[in-house]
PDB file of N, CA and C in Angstrom:
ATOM      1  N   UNK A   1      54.389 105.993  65.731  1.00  0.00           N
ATOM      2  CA  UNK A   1      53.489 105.461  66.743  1.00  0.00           C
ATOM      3  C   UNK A   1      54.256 104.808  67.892  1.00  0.00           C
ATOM      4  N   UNK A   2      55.222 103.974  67.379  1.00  0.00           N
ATOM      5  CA  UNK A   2      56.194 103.638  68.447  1.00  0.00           C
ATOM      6  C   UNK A   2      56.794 104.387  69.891  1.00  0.00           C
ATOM      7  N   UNK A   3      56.747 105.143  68.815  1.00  0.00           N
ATOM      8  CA  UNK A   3      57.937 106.275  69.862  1.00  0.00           C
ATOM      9  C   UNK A   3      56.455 106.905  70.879  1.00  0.00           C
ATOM     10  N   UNK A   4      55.608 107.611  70.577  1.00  0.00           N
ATOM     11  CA  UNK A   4      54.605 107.773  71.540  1.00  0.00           C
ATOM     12  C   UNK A   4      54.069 107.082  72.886  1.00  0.00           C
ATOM     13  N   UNK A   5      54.124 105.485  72.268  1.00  0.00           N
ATOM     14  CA  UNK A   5      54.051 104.498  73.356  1.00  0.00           C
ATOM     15  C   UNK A   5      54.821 104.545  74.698  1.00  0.00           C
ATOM     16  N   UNK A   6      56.400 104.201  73.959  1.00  0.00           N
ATOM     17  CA  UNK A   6      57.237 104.228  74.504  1.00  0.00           C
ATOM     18  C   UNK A   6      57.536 105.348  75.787  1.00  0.00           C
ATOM     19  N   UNK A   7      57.321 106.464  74.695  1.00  0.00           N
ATOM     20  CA  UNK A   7      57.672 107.651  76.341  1.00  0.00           C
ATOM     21  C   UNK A   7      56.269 108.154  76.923  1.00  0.00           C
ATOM     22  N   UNK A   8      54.942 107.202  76.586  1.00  0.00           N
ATOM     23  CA  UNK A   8      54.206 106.955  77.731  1.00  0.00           C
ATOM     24  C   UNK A   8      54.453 105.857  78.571  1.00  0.00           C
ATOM     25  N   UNK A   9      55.321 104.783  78.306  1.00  0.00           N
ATOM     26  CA  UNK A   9      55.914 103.675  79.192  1.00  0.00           C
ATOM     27  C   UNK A   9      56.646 104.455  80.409  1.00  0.00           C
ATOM     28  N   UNK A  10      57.952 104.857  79.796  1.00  0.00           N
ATOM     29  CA  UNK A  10      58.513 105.827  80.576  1.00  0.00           C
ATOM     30  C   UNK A  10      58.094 106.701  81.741  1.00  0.00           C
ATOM     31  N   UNK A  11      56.648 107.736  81.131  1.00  0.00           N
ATOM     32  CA  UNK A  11      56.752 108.643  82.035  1.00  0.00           C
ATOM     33  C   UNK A  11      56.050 107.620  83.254  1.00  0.00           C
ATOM     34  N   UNK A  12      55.113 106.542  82.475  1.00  0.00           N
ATOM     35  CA  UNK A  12      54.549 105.567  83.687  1.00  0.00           C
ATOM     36  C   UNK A  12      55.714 105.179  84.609  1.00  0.00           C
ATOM     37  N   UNK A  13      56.839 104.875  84.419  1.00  0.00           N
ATOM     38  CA  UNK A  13      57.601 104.211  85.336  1.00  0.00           C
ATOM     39  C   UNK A  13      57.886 105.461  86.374  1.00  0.00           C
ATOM     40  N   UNK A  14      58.302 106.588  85.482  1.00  0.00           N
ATOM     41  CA  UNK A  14      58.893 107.648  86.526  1.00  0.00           C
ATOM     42  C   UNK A  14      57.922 107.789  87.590  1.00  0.00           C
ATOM     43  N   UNK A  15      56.223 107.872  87.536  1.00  0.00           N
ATOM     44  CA  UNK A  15      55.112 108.414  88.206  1.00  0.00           C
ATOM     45  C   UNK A  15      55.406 107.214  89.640  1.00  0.00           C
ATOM     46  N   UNK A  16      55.540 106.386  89.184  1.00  0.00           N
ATOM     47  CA  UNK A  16      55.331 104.922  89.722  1.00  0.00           C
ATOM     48  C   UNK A  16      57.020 104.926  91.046  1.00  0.00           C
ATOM     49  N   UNK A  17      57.694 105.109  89.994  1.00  0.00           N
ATOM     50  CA  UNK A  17      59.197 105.721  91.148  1.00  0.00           C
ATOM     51  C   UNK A  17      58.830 106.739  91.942  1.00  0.00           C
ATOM     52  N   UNK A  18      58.547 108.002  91.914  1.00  0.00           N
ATOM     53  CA  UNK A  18      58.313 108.769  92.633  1.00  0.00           C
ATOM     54  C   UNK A  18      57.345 108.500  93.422  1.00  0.00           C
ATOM     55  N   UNK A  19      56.169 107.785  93.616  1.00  0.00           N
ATOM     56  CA  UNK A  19      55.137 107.439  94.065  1.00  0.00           C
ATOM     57  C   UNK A  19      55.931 106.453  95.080  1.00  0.00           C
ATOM     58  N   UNK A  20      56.485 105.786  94.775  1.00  0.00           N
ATOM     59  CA  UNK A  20      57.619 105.205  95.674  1.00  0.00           C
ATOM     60  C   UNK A  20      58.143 106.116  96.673  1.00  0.00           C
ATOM     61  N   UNK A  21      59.128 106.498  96.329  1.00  0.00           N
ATOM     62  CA  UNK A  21      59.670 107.184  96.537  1.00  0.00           C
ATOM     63  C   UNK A  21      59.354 108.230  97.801  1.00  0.00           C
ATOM     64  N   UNK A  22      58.337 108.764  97.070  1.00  0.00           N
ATOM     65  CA  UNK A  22      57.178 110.028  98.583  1.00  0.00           C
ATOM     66  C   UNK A  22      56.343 108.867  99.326  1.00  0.00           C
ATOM     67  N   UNK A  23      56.277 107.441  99.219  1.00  0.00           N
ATOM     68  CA  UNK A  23      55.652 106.855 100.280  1.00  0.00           C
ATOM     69  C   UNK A  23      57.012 106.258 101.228  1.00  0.00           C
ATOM     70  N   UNK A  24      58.178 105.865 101.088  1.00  0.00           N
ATOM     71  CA  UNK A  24      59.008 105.716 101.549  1.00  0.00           C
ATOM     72  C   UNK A  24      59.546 106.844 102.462  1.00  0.00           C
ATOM     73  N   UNK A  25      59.438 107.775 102.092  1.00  0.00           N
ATOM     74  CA  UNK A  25      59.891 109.335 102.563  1.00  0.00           C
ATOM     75  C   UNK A  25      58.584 109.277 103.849  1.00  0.00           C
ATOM     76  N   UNK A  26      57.453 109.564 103.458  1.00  0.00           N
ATOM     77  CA  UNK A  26      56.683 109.391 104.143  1.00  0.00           C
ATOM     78  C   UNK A  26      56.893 108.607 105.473  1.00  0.00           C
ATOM     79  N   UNK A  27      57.291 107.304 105.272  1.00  0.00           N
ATOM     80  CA  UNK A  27      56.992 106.231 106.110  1.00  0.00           C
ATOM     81  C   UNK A  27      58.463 106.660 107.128  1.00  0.00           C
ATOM     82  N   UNK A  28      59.371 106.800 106.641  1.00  0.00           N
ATOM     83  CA  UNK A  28      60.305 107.623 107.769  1.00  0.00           C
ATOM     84  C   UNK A  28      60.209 108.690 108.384  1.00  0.00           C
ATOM     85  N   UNK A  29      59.181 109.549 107.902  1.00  0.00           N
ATOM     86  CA  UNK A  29      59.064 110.494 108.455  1.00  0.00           C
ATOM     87  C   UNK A  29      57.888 110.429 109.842  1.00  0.00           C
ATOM     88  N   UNK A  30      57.377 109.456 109.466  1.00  0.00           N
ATOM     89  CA  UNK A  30      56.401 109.199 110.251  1.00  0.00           C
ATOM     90  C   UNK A  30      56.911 108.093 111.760  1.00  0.00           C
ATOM     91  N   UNK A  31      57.477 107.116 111.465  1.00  0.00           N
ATOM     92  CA  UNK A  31      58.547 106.509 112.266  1.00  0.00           C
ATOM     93  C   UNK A  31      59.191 107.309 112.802  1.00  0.00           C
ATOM     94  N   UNK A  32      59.842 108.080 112.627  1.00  0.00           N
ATOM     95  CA  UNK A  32      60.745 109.525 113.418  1.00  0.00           C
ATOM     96  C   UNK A  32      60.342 110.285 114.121  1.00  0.00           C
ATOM     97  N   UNK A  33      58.820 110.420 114.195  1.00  0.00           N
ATOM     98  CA  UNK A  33      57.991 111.404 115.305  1.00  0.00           C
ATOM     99  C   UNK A  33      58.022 112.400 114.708  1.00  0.00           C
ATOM    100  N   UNK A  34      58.567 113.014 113.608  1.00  0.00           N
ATOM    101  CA  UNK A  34      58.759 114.368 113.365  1.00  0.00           C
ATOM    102  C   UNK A  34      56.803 114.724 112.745  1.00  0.00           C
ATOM    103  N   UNK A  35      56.365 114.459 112.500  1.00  0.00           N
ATOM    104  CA  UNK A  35      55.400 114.885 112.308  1.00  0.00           C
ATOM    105  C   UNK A  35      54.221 114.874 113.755  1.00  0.00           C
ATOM    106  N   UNK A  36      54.882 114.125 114.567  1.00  0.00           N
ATOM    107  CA  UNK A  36      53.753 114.049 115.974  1.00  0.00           C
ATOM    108  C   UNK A  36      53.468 113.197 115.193  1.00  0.00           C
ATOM    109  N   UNK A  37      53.539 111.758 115.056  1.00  0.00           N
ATOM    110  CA  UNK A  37      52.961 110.272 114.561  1.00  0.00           C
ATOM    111  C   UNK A  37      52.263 109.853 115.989  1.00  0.00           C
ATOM    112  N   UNK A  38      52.860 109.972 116.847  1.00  0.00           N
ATOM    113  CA  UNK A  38      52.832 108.845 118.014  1.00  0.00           C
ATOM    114  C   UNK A  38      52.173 109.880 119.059  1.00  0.00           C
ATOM    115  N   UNK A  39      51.017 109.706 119.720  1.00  0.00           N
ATOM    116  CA  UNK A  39      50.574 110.966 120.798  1.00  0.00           C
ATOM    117  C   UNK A  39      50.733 110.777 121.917  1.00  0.00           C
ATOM    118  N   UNK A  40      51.562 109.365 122.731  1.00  0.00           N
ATOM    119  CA  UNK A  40      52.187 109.439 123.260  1.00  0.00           C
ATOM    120  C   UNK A  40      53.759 109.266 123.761  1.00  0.00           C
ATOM    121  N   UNK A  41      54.220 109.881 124.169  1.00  0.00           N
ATOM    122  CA  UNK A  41      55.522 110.050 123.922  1.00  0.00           C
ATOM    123  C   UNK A  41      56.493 108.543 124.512  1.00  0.00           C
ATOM    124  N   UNK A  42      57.615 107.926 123.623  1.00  0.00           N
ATOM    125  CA  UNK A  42      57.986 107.080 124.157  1.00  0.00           C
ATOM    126  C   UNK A  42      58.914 106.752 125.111  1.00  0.00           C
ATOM    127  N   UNK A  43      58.712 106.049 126.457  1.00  0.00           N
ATOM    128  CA  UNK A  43      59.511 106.013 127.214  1.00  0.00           C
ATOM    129  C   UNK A  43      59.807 104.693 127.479  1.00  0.00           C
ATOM    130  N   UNK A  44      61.529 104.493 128.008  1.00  0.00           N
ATOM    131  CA  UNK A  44      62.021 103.700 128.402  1.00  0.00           C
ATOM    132  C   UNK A  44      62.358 103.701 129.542  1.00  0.00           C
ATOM    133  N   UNK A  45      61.760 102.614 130.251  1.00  0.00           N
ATOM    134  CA  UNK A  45      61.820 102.325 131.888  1.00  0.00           C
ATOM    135  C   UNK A  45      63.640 101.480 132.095  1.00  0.00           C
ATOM    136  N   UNK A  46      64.379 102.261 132.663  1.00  0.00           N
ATOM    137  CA  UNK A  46      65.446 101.711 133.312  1.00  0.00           C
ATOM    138  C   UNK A  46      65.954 101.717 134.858  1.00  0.00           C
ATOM    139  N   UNK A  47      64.856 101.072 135.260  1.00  0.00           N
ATOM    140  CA  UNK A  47      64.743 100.697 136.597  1.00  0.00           C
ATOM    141  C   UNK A  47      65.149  99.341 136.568  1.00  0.00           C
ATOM    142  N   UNK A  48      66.677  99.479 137.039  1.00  0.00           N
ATOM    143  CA  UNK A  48      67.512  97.796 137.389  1.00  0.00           C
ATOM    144  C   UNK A  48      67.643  97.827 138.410  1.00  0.00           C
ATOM    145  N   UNK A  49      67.655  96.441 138.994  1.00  0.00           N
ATOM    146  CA  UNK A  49      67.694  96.499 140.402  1.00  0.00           C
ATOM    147  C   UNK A  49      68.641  94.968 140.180  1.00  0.00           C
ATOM    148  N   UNK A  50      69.880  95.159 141.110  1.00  0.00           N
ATOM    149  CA  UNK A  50      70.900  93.914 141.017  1.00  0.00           C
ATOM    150  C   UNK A  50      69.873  92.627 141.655  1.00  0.00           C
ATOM    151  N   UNK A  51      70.718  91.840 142.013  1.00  0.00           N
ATOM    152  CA  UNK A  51      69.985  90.372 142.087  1.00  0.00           C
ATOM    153  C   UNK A  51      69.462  90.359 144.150  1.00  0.00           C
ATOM    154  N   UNK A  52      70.550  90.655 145.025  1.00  0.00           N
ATOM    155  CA  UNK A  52      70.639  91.198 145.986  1.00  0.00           C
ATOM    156  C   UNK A  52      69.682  92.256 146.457  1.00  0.00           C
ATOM    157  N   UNK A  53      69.388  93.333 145.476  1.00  0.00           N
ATOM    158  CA  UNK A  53      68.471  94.392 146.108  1.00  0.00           C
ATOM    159  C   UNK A  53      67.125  94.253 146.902  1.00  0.00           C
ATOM    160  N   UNK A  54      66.345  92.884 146.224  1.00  0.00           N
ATOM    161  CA  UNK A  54      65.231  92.623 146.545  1.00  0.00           C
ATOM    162  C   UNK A  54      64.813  91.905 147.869  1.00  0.00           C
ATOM    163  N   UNK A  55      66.038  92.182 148.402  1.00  0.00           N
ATOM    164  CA  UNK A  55      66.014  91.281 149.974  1.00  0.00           C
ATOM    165  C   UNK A  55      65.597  92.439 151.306  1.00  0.00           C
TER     166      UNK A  55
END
């Protein structure tokens, strides 16, 4: 009876790791744009202007 328990403990942990695991995967994949996460695209404004220019 023991032993039955046990490697239902087990396979619980593995389900529980992997379940991890594909939400972590997930969550980078989604951060990365690779799936089209974000519908608009991100831009960075580098419009500097020295201290002088504004005169």
């Amino acid at each position: 009876m023991a032993e039955g328990e046990s490697s239902g403990g087990v396979g619980a942990v593995a389900i529980i790791a992997i379940l991890v695991i594909l939400l972590l995967a997930v969550f980078v994949v989604f951060k990365s744009g690779l799936l089209g996460g974000r519908s608009v695209p991100s831009k960075v404004d580098v419009n500097i202007q020295t201290p002088g220019s504004g005169k």
